[in-house]
C-alpha atoms as a PDB file:
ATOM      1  CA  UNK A   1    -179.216 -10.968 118.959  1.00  0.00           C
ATOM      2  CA  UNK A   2    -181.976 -13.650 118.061  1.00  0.00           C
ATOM      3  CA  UNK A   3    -184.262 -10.930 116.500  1.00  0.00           C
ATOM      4  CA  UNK A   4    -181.237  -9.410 114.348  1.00  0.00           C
ATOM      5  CA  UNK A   5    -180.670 -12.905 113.236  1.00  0.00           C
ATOM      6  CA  UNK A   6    -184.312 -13.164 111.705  1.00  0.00           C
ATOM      7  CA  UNK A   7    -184.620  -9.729 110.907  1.00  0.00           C
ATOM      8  CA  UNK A   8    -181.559  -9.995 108.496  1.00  0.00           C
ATOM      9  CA  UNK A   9    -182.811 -13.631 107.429  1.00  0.00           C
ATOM     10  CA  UNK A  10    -186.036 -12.308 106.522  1.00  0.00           C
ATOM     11  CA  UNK A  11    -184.638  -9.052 104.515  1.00  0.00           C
ATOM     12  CA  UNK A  12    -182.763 -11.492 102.796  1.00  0.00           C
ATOM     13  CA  UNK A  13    -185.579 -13.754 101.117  1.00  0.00           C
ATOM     14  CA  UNK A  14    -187.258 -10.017 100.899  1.00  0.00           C
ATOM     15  CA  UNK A  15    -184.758  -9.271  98.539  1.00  0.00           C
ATOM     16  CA  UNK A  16    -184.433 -12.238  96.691  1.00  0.00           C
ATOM     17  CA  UNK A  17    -188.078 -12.634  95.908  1.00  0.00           C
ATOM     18  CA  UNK A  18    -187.942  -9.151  95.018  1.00  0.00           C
ATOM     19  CA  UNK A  19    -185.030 -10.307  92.518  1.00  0.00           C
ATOM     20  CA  UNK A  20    -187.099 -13.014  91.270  1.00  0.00           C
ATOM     21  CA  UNK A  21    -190.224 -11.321  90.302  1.00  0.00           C
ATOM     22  CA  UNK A  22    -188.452  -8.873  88.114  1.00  0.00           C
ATOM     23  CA  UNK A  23    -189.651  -9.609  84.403  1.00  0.00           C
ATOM     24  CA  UNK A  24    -187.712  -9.414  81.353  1.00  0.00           C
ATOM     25  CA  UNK A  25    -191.077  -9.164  79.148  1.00  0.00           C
ATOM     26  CA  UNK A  26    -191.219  -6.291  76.620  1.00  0.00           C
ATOM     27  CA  UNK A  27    -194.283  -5.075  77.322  1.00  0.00           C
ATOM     28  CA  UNK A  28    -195.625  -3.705  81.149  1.00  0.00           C
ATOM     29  CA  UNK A  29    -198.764  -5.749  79.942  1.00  0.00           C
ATOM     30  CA  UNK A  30    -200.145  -6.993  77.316  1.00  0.00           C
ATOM     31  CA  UNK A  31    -201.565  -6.089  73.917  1.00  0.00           C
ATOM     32  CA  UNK A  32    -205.151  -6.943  73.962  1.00  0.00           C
ATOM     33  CA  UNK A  33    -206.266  -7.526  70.500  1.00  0.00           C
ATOM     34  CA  UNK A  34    -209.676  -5.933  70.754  1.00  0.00           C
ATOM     35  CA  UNK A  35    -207.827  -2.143  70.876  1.00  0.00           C
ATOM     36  CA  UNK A  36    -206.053  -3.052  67.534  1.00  0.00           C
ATOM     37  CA  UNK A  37    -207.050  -2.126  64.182  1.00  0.00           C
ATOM     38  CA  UNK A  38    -203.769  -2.288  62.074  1.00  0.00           C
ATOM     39  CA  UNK A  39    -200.425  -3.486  62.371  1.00  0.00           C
ATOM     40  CA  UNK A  40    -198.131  -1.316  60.214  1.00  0.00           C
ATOM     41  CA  UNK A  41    -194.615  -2.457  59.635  1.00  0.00           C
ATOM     42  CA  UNK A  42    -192.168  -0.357  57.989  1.00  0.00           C
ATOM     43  CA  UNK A  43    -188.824  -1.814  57.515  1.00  0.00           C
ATOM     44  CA  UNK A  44    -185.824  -0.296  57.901  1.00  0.00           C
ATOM     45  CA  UNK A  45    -185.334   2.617  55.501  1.00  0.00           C
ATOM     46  CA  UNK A  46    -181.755   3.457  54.031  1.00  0.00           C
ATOM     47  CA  UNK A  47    -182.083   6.904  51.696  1.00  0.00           C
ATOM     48  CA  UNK A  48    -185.428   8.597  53.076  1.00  0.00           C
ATOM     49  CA  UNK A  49    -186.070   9.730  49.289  1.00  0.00           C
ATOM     50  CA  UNK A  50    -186.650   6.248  48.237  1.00  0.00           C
ATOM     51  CA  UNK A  51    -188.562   5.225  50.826  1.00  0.00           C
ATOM     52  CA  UNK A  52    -189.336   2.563  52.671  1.00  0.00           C
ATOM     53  CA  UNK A  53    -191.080  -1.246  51.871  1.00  0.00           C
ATOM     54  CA  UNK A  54    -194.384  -1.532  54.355  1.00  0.00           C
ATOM     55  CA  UNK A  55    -197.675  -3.591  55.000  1.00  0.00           C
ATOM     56  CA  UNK A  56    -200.517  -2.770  56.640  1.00  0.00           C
ATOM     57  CA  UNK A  57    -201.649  -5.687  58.136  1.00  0.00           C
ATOM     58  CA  UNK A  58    -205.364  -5.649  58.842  1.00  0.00           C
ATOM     59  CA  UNK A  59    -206.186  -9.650  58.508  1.00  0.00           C
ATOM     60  CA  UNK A  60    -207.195 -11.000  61.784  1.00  0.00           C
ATOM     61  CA  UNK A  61    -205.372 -14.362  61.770  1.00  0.00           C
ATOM     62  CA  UNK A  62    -202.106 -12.267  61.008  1.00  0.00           C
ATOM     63  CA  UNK A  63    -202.613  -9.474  63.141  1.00  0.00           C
ATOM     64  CA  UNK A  64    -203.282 -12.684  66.221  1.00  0.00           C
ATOM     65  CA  UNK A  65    -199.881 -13.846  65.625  1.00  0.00           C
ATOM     66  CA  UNK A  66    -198.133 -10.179  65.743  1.00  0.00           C
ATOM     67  CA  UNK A  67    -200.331  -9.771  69.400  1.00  0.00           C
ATOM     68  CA  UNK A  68    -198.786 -13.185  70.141  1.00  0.00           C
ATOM     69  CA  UNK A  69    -195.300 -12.472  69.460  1.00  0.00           C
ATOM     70  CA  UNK A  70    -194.710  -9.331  71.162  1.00  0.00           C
ATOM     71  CA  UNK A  71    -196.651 -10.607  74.344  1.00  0.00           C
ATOM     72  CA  UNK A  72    -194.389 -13.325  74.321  1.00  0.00           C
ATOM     73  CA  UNK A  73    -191.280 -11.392  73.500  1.00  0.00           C
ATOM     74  CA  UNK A  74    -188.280 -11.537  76.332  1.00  0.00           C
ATOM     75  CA  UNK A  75    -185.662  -8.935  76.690  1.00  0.00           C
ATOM     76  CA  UNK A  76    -182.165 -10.362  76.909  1.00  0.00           C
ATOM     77  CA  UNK A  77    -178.902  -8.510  76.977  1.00  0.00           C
ATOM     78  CA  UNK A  78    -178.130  -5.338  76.085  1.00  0.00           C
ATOM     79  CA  UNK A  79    -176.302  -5.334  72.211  1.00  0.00           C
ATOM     80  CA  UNK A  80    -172.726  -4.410  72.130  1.00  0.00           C
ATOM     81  CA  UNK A  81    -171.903  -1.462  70.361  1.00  0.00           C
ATOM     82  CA  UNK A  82    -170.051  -3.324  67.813  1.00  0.00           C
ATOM     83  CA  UNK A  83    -173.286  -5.357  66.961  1.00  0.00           C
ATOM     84  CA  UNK A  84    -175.383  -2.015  65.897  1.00  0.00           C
ATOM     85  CA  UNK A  85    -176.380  -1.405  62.649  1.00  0.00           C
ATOM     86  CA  UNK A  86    -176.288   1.888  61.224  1.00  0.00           C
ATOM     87  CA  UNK A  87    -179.437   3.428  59.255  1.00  0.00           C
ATOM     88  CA  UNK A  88    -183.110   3.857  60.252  1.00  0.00           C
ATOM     89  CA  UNK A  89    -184.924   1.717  62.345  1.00  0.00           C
ATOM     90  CA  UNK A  90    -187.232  -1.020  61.678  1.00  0.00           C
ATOM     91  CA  UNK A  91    -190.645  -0.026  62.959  1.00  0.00           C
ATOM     92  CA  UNK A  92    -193.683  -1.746  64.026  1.00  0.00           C
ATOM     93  CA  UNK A  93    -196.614   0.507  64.951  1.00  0.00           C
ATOM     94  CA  UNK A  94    -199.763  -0.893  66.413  1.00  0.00           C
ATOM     95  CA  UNK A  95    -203.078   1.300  65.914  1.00  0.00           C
ATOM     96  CA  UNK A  96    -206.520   1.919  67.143  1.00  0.00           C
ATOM     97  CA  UNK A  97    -208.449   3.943  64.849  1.00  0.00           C
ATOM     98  CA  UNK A  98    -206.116   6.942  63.962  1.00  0.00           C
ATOM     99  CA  UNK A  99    -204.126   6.552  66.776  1.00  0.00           C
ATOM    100  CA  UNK A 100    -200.477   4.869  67.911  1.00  0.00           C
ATOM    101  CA  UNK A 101    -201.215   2.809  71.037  1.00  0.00           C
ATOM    102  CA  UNK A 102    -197.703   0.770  70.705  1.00  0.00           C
ATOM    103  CA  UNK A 103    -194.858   1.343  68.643  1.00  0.00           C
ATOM    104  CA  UNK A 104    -191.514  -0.741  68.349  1.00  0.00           C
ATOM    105  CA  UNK A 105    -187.938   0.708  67.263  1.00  0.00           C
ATOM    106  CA  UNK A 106    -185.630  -2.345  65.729  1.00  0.00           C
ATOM    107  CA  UNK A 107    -182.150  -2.229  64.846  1.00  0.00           C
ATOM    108  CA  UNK A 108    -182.372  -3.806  61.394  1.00  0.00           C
ATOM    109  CA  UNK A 109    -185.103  -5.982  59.261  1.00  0.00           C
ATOM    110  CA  UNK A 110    -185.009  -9.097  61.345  1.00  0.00           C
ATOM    111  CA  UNK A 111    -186.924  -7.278  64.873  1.00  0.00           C
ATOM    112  CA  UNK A 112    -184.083  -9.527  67.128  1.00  0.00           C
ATOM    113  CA  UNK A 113    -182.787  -6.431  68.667  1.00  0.00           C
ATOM    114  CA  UNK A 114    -185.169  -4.235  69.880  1.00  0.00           C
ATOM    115  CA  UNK A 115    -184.782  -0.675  70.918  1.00  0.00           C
ATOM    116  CA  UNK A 116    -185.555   0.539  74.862  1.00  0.00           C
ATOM    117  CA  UNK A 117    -184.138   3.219  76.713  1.00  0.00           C
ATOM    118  CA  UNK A 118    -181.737   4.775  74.209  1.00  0.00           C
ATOM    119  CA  UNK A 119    -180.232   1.535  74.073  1.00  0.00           C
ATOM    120  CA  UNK A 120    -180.903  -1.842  71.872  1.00  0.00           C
ATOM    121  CA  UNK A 121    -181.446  -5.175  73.667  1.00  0.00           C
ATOM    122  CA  UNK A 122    -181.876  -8.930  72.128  1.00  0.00           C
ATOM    123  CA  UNK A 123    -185.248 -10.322  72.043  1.00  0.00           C
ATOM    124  CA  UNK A 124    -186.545 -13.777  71.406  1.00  0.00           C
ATOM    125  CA  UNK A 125    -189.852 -14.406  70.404  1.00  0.00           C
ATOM    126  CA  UNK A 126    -192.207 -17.546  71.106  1.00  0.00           C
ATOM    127  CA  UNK A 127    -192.175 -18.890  67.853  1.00  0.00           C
ATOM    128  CA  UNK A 128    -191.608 -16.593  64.677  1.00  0.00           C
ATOM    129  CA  UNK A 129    -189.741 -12.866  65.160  1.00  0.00           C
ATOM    130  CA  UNK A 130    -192.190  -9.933  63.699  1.00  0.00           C
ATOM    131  CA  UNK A 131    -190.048  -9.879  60.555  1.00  0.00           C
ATOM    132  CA  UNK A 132    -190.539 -13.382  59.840  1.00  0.00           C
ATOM    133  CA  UNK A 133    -194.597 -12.700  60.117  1.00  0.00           C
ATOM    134  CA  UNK A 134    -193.957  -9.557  58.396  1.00  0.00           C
ATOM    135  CA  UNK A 135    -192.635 -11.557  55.245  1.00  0.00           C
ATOM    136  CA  UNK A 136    -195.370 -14.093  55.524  1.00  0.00           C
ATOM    137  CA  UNK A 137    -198.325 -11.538  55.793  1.00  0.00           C
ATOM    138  CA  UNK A 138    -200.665 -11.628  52.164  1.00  0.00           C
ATOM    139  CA  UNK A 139    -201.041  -7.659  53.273  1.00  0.00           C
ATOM    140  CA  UNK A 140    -200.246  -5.559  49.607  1.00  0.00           C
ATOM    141  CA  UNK A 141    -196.692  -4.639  49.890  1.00  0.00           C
ATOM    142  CA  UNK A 142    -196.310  -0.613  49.518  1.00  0.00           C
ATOM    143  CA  UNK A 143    -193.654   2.355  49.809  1.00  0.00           C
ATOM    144  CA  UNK A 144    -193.903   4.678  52.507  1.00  0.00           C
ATOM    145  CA  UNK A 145    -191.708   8.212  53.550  1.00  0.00           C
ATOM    146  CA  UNK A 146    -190.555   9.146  57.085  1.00  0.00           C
ATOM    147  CA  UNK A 147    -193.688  10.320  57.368  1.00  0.00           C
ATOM    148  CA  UNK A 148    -195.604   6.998  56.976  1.00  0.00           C
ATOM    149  CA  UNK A 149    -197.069   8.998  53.290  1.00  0.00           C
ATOM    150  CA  UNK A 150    -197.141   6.465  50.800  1.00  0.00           C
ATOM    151  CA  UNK A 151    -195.007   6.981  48.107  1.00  0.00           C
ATOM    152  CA  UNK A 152    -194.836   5.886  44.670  1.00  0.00           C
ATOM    153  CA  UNK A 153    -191.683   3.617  44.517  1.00  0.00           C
ATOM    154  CA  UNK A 154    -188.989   5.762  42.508  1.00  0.00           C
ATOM    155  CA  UNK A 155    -187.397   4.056  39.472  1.00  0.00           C
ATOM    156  CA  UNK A 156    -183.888   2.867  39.106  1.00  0.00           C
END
């Protein structure tokens, strides 16, 4: 009876530590600077024949706080339907050379809900969201399609 006793005692801190060590990061682990290039963001497009506002973002001191944010980044709770907006995604894409090695989904502009498994979540950052960085970058603000082409920006 003793060794059921500990044996049940000792599942149960099993399981709690278990509990505990479960992270709520965004990333598996994280982006080391030295495989990035570029930083494109791409904000969230409404008619895909005008386009879409982007910046590369290739200056080191700004492309250091973009690493930052998203290896700081914490995944709340899961957005209510209600609290979805409709339209394209905001997207953050993070290169080496030619190719992808991360790429972000956001439900609107602002990059404070994230998306991750068909789903969007809430997301706080350290200090300032992606969006907030994106705004501040000096990178040359240009118009790009679906396709990440840039585009000339179509007149009014």
């Amino acid at each position: 009876m003793r060794k059921d006793r500990i044996a049940i005692l000792l599942l149960g801190v099993l399981l709690v530590l278990v509990g505990c060590s479960a992270s709520n990061s965004l990333l598996d682990n994280p982006i080391d600077l030295d495989d990035i290039d570029q930083i494109q963001f791409v904000q969230a497009m409404g008619n895909p024949a005008w386009g879409a506002e982007s910046k590369i973002i290739t200056e080191h001191s700004e492309m250091i706080r973009l690493v930052d944010a998203f290896n700081g980044t914490v995944v709340g709770d899961e957005v209510h339907q209600d609290n979805v907006d409709l339209g394209f995604p905001a997207t953050i894409l993070f290169f080496s050379g030619e190719s992808v090695v991360h790429q972000f989904s956001f439900n609107g502009n602002d990059t404070k809900r994230v998306g991750l498994n068909s789903s969007f979540y809430y997301v706080e950052y350290p200090d300032l969201t992606p969006f907030e960085l994106y705004l501040e970058s000096s990178a040359e603000v240009i118009v790009v399609d679906e396709n990440l082409i840039e585009v000339e920006r179509p007149s009014e």
